[in-house]
Each structure stands twice: as structure tokens, then as C-alpha cells.
N, C-alpha and C. Protein backbone atom coordinates (compact mmCIF):
# COMPACT_ATOMS: atom_id res chain seq x y z
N UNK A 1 135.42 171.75 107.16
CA UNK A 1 136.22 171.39 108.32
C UNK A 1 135.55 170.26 109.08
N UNK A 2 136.79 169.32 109.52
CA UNK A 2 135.59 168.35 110.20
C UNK A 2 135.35 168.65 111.38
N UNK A 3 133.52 168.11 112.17
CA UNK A 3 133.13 169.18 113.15
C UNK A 3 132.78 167.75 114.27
N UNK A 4 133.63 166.57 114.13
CA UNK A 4 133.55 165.98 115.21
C UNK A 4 132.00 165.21 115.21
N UNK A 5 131.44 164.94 113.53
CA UNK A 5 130.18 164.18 113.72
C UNK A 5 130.28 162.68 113.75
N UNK A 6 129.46 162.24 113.89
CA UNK A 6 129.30 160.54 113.89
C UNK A 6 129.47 160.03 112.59
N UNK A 7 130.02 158.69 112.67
CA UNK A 7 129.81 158.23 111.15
C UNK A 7 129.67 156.99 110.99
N UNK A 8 129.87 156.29 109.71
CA UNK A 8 128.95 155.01 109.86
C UNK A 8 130.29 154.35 109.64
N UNK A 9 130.09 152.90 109.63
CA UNK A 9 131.10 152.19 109.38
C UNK A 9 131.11 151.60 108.05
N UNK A 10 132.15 151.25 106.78
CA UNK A 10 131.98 150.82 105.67
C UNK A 10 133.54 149.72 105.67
N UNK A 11 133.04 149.20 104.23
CA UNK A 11 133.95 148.00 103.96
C UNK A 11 133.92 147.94 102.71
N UNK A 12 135.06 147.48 101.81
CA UNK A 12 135.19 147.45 100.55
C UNK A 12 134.14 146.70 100.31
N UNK A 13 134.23 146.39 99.07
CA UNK A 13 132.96 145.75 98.15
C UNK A 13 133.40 144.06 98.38
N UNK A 14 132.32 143.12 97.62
CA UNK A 14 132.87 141.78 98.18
C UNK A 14 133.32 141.37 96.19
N UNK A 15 134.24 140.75 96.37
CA UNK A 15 134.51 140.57 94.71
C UNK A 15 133.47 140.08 93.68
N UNK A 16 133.19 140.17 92.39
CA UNK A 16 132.23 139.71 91.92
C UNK A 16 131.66 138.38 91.78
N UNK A 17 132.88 137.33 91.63
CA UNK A 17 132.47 136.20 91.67
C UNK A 17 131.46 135.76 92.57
N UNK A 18 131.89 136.39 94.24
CA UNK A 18 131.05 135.89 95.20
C UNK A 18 129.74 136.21 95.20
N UNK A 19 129.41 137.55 94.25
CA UNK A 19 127.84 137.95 94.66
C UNK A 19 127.08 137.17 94.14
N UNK A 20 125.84 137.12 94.69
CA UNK A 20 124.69 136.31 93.97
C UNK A 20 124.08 137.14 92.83
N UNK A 21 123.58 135.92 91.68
CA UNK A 21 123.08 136.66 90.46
C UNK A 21 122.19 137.45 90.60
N UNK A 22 121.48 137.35 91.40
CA UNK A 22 120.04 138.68 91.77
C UNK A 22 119.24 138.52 92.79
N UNK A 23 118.25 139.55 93.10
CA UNK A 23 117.48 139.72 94.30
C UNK A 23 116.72 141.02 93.64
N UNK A 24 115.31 140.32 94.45
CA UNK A 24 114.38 141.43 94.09
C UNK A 24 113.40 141.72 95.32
N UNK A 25 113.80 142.98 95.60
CA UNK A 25 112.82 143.14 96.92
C UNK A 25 111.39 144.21 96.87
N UNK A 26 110.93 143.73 97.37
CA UNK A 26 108.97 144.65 97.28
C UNK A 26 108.62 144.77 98.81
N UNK A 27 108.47 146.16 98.74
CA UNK A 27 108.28 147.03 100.05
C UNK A 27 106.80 147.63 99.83
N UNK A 28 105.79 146.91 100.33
CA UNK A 28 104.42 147.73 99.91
C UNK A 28 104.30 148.77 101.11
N UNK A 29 103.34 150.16 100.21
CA UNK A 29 102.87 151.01 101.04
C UNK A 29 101.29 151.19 100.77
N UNK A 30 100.98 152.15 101.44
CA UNK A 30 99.59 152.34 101.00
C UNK A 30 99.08 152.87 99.78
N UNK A 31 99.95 153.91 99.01
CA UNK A 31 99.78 154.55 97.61
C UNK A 31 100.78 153.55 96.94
N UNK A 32 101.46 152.79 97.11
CA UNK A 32 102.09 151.89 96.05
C UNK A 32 103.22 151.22 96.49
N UNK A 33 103.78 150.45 95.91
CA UNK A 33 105.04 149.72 95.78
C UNK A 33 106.29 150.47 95.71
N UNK A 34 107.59 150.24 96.76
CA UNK A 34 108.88 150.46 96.01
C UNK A 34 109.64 148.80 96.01
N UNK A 35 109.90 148.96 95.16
CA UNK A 35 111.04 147.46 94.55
C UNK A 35 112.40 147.94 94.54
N UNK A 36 113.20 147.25 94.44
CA UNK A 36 114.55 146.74 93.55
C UNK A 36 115.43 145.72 93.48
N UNK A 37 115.73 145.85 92.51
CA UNK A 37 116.24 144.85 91.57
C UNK A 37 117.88 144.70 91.67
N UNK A 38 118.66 143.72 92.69
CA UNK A 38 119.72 143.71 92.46
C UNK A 38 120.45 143.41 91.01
N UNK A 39 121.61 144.37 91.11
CA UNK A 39 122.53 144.28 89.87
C UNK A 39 124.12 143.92 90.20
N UNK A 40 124.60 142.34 90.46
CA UNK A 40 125.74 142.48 90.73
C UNK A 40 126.69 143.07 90.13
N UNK A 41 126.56 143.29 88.84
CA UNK A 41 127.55 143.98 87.58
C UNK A 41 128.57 145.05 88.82
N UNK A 42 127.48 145.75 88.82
CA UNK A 42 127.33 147.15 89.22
C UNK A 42 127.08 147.15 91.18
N UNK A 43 127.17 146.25 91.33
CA UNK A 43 126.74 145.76 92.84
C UNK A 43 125.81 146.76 93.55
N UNK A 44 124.60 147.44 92.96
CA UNK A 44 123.89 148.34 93.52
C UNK A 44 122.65 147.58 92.93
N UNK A 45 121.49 148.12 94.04
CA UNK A 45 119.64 148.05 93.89
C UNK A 45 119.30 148.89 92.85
N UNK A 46 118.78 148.66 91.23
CA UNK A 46 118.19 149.48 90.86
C UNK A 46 116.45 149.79 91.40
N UNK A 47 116.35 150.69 91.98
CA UNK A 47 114.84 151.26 92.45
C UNK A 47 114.19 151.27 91.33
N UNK A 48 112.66 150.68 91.41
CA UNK A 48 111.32 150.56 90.28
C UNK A 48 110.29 151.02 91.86
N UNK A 49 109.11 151.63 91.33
CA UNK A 49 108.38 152.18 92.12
C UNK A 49 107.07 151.97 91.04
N UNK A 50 105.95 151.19 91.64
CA UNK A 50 104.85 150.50 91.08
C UNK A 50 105.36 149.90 89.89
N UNK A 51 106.47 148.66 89.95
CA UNK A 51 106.38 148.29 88.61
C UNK A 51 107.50 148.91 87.31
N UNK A 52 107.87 150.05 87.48
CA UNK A 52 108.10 150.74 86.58
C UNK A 52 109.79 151.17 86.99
N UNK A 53 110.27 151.51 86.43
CA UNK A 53 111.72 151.76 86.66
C UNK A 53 112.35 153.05 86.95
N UNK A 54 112.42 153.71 88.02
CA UNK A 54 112.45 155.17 89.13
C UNK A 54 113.78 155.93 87.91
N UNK A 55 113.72 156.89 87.11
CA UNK A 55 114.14 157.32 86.39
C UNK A 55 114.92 158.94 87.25
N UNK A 56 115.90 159.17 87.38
CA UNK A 56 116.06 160.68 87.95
C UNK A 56 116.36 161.53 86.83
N UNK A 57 115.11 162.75 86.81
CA UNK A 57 114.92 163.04 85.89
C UNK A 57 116.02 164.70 85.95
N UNK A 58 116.57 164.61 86.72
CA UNK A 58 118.21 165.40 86.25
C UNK A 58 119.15 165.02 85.46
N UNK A 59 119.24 163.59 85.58
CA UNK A 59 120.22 163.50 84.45
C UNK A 59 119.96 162.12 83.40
N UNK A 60 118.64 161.58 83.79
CA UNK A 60 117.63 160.50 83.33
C UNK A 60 118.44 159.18 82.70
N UNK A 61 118.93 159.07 84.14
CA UNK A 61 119.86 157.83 84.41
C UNK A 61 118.67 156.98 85.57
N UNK A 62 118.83 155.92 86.04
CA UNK A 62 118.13 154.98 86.71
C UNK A 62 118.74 155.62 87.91
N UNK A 63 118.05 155.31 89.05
CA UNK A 63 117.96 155.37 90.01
C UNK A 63 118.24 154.44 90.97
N UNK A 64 119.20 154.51 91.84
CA UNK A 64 120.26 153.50 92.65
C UNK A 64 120.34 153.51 94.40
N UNK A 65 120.92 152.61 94.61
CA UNK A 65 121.12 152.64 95.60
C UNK A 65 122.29 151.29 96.18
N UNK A 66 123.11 151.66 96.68
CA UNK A 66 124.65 150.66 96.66
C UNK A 66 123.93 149.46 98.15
N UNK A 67 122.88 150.65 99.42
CA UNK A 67 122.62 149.66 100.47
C UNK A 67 120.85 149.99 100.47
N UNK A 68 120.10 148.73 100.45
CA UNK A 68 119.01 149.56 101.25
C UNK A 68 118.35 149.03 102.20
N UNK A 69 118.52 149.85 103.10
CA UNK A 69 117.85 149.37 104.61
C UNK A 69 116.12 149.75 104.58
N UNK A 70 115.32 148.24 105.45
CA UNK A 70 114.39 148.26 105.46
C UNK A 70 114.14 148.63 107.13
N UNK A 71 113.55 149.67 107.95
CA UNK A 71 113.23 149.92 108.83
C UNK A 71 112.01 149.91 109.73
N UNK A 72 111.41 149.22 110.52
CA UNK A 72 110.31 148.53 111.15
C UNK A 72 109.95 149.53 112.15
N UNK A 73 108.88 150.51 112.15
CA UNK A 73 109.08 151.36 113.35
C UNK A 73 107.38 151.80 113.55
N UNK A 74 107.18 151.97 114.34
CA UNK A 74 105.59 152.08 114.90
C UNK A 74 105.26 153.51 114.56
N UNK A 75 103.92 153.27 113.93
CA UNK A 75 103.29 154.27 113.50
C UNK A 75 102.20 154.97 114.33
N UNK A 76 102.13 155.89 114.66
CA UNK A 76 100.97 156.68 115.66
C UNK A 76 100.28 157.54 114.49
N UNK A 77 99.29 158.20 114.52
CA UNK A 77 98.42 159.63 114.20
C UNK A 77 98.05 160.38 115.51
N UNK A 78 98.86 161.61 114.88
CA UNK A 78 98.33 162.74 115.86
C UNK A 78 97.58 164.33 115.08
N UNK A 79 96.75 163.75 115.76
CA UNK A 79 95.53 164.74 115.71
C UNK A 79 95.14 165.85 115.44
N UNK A 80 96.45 166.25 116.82
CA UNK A 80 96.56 167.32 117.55
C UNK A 80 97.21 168.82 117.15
N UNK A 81 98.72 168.58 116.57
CA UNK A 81 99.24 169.41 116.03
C UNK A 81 98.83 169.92 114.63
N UNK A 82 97.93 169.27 114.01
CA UNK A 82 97.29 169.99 112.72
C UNK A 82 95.72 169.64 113.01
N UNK A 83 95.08 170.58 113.38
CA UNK A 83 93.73 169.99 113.53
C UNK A 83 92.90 169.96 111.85
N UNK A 84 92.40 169.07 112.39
CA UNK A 84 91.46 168.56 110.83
C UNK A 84 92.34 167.57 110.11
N UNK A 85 93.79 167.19 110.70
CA UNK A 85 94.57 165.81 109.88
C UNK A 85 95.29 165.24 110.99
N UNK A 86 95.23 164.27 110.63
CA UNK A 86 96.29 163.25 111.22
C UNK A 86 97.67 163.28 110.86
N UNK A 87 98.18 163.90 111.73
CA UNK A 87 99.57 163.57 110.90
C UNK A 87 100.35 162.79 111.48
N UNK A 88 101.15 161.82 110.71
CA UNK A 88 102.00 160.16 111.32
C UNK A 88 103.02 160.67 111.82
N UNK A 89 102.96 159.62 112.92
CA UNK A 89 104.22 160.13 113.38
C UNK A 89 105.18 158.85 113.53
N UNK A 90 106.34 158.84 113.34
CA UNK A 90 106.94 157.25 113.26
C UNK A 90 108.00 157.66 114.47
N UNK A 91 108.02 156.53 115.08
CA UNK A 91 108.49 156.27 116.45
C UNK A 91 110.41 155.66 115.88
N UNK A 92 111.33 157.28 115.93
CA UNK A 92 112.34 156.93 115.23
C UNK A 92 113.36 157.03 116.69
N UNK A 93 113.07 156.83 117.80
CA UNK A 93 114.13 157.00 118.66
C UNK A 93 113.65 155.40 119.94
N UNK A 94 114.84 154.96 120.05
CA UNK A 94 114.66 153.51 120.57
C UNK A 94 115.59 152.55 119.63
N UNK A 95 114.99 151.71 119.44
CA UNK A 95 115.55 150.59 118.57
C UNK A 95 114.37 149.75 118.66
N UNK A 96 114.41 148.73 117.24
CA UNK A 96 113.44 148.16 116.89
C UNK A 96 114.25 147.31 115.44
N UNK A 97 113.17 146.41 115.04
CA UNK A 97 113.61 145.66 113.90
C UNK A 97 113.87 146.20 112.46
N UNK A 98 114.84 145.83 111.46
CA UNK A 98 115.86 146.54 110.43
C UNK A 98 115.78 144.98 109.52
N UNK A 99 116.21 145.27 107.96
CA UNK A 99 116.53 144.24 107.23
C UNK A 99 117.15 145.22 106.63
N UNK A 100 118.64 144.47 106.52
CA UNK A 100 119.52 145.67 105.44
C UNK A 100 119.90 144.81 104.36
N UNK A 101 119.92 145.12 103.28
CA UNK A 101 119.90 144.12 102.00
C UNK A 101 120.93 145.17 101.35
N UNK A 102 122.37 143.95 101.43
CA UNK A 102 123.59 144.63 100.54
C UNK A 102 124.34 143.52 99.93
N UNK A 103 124.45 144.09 98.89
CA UNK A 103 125.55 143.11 97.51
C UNK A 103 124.75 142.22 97.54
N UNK A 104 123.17 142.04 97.53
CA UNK A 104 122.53 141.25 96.49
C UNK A 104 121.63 139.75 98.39
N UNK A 105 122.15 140.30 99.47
CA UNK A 105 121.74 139.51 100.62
C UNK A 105 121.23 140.14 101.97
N UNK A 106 119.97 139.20 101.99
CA UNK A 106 119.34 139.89 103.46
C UNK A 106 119.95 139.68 105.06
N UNK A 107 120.15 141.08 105.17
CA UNK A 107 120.75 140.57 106.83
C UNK A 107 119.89 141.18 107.82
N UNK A 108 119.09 140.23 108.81
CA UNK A 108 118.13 140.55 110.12
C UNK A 108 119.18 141.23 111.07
N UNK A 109 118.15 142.66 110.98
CA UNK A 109 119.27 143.38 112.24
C UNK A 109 118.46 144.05 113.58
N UNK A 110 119.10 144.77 114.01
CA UNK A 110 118.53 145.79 114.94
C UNK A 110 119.02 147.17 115.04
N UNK A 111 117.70 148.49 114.47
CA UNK A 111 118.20 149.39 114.43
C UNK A 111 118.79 149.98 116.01
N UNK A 112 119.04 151.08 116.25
CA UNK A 112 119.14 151.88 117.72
C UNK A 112 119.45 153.30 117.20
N UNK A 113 118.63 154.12 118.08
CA UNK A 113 119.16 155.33 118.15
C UNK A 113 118.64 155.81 119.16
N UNK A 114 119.76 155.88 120.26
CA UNK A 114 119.29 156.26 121.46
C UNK A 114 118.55 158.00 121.80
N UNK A 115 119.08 158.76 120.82
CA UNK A 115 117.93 160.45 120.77
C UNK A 115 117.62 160.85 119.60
N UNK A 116 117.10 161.82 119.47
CA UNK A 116 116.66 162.86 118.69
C UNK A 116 117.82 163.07 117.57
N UNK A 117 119.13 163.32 118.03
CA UNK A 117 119.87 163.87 117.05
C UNK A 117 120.94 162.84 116.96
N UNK A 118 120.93 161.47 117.36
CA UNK A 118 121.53 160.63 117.13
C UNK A 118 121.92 160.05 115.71
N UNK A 119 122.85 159.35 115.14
CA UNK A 119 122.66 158.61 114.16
C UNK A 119 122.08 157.21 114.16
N UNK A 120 121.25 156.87 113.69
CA UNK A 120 120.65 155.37 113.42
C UNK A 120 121.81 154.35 113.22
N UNK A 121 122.02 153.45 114.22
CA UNK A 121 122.53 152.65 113.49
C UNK A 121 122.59 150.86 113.81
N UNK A 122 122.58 150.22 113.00
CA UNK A 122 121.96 148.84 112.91
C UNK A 122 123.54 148.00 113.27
N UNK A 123 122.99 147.33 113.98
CA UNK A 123 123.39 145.73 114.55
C UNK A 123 122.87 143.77 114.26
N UNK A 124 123.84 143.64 113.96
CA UNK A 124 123.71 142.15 113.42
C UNK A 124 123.04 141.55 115.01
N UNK A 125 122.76 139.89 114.32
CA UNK A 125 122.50 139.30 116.38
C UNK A 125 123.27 139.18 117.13
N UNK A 126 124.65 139.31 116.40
CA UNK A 126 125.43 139.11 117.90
C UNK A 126 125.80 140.65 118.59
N UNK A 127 125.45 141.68 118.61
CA UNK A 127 125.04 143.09 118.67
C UNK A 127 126.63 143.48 117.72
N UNK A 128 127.50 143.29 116.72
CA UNK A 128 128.49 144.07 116.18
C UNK A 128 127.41 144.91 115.20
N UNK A 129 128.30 146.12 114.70
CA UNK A 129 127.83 146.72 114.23
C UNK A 129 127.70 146.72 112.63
N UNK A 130 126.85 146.89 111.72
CA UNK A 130 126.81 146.42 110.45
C UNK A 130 127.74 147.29 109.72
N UNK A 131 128.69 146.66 108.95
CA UNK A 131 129.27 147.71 107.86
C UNK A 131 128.44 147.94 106.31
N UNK A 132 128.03 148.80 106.04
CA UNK A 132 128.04 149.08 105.09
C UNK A 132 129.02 149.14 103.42
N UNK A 133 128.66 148.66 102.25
CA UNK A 133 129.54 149.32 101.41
C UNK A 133 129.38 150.95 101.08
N UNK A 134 130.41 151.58 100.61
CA UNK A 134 130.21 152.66 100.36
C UNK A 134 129.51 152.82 99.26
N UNK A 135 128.95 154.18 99.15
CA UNK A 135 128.06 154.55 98.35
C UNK A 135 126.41 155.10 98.91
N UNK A 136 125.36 155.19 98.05
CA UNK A 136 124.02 155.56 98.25
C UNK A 136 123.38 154.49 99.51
N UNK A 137 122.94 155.57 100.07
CA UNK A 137 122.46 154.36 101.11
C UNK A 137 120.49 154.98 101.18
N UNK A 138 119.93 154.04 100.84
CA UNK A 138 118.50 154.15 100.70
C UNK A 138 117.79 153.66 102.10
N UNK A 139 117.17 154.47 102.87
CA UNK A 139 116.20 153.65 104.03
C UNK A 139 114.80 153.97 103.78
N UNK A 140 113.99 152.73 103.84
CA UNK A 140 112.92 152.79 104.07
C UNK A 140 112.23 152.74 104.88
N UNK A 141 111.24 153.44 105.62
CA UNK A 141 110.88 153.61 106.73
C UNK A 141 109.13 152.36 106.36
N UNK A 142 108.91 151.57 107.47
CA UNK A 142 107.66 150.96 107.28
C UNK A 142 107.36 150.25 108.57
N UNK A 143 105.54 150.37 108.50
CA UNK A 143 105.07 150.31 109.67
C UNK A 143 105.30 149.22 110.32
N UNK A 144 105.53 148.76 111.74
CA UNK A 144 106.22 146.82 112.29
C UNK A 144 104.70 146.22 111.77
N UNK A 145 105.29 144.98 110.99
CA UNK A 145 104.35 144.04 111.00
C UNK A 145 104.13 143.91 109.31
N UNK A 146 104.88 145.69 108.65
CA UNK A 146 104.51 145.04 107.08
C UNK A 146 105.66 144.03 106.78
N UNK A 147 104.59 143.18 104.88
CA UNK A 147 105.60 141.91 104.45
C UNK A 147 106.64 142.58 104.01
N UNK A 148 107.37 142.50 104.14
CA UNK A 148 108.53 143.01 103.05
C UNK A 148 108.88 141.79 102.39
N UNK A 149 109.06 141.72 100.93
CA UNK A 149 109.44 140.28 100.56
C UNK A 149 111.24 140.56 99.70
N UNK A 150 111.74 138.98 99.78
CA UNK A 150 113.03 139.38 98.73
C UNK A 150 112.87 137.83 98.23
N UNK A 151 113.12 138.04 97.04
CA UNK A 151 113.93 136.54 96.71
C UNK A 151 115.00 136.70 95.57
């Protein structure tokens, strides 16, 4: 039943001719790399993680994603709530800087989510709101200031 939640905004796909032949994006972390590899065929990111090609091993088909948003958000360690570790805490309520990379192109945005139980959601510069295509939507969460590269 529907219960009156938030939702995102989407838009058909853009025809094939228009997409660009490829894009490859590298998101470093501290234990490793996630990549992917645009596929206009198929107009989705195939995900590779160090190099290698992210396999889901349920039905050991490749691993996809139709949007994936890169998310810029400040990292703290706290101490406190587990003593003897640090545990991170990422600063997910506010707004801060976003790169959402769909049908094969980077768009500079701005996330927002004004609480706790809000939905995230990203804005172009002139503040409209980004549509998404439908399908898998991948976010990556990373600390402000890492490279993220695409070309």
C-alpha cells in the first residue's frame, strides 16, 4: 500500500545515438579502488573493484548500476561509542558537494538532506532538481577533498 513516502524524480533514457562511447570513473579508498566502466549499449556503469570486474555471485552476472552518484561528505572518528575503536562517522545531514555520472556524463551537483530520515537529494547549479534514469542507483559515499577521476 502506498504509505505517503518521498520519491525521487526520473526521466526516460536519452536515445542511443546521443550517448557518448564511454567513461571510466575511479573512486579511491583506503583498502582499494571502485571503478566503472560506462556501457552505452546497455546505458548502465559496469562496477570493477581493484581492477577486476565486481561479479554478483547469485546469479554471476556483472554487476551494474544505471546512475552512480559520487558523494563528498566529512568524515569524523568517534572514540567514544566503541571504546578501543574509532568508529567514522560521515556527516550525512546538511548538504554538501555530489558528482552524479549518468548515461555515460558528469554532472556537478549539490546534495541536501535537511534530517535524519530525510531523502538525499541532489541539485544541479541552478538549484532544479536532478532527474535520474530509472533503474540501479549506486552512491558512493567519500571523504570532501578525495580525487575522484572520469574520462
Amino acid at each position: 500500500t502506498y504509505q505517503n513516502l518521498p520519491t525521487r524524480t526520473f526521466r526516460a533514457d536519452t536515445p542511443l545515438a546521443q550517448r557518448p562511447a564511454s567513461q571510466v570513473i575511479s573512486i579511491p579508498y583506503h583498502t582499494g579502488t571502485i571503478g566503472y566502466q560506462y556501457d552505452p549499449a546497455t546505458n548502465s556503469y559496469l562496477r570493477i573493484v581493484d581492477g577486476k570486474n565486481q561479479i554478483d555471485p547469485a546469479n554471476g552476472k556483472q554487476v551494474y548500476a544505471r546512475n552512480v552518484i559520487v558523494m563528498y561528505q566529512t568524515v569524523t572518528l568517534d572514540p567514544t561509542t566503541d571504546p578501543g575503536y574509532n568508529r567514522i562517522l560521515l556527516g550525512n545531514v546538511g548538504s554538501g558537494k555530489a558528482t552524479l555520472f549518468i548515461e555515460g556524463k558528469a554532472i556537478d551537483a549539490t546534495w541536501k538532506k535537511p534530517t535524519t530520515i530525510a531523502l538525499t537529494r541532489f541539485y544541479d547549479s541552478s538549484g532544479a532538481e536532478i532527474p535520474l534514469v530509472r533503474g540501479e542507483i549506486f552512491i558512493q559515499s567519500v571523504a570532501v577533498g578525495t580525487a575522484v577521476t572520469a574520462k
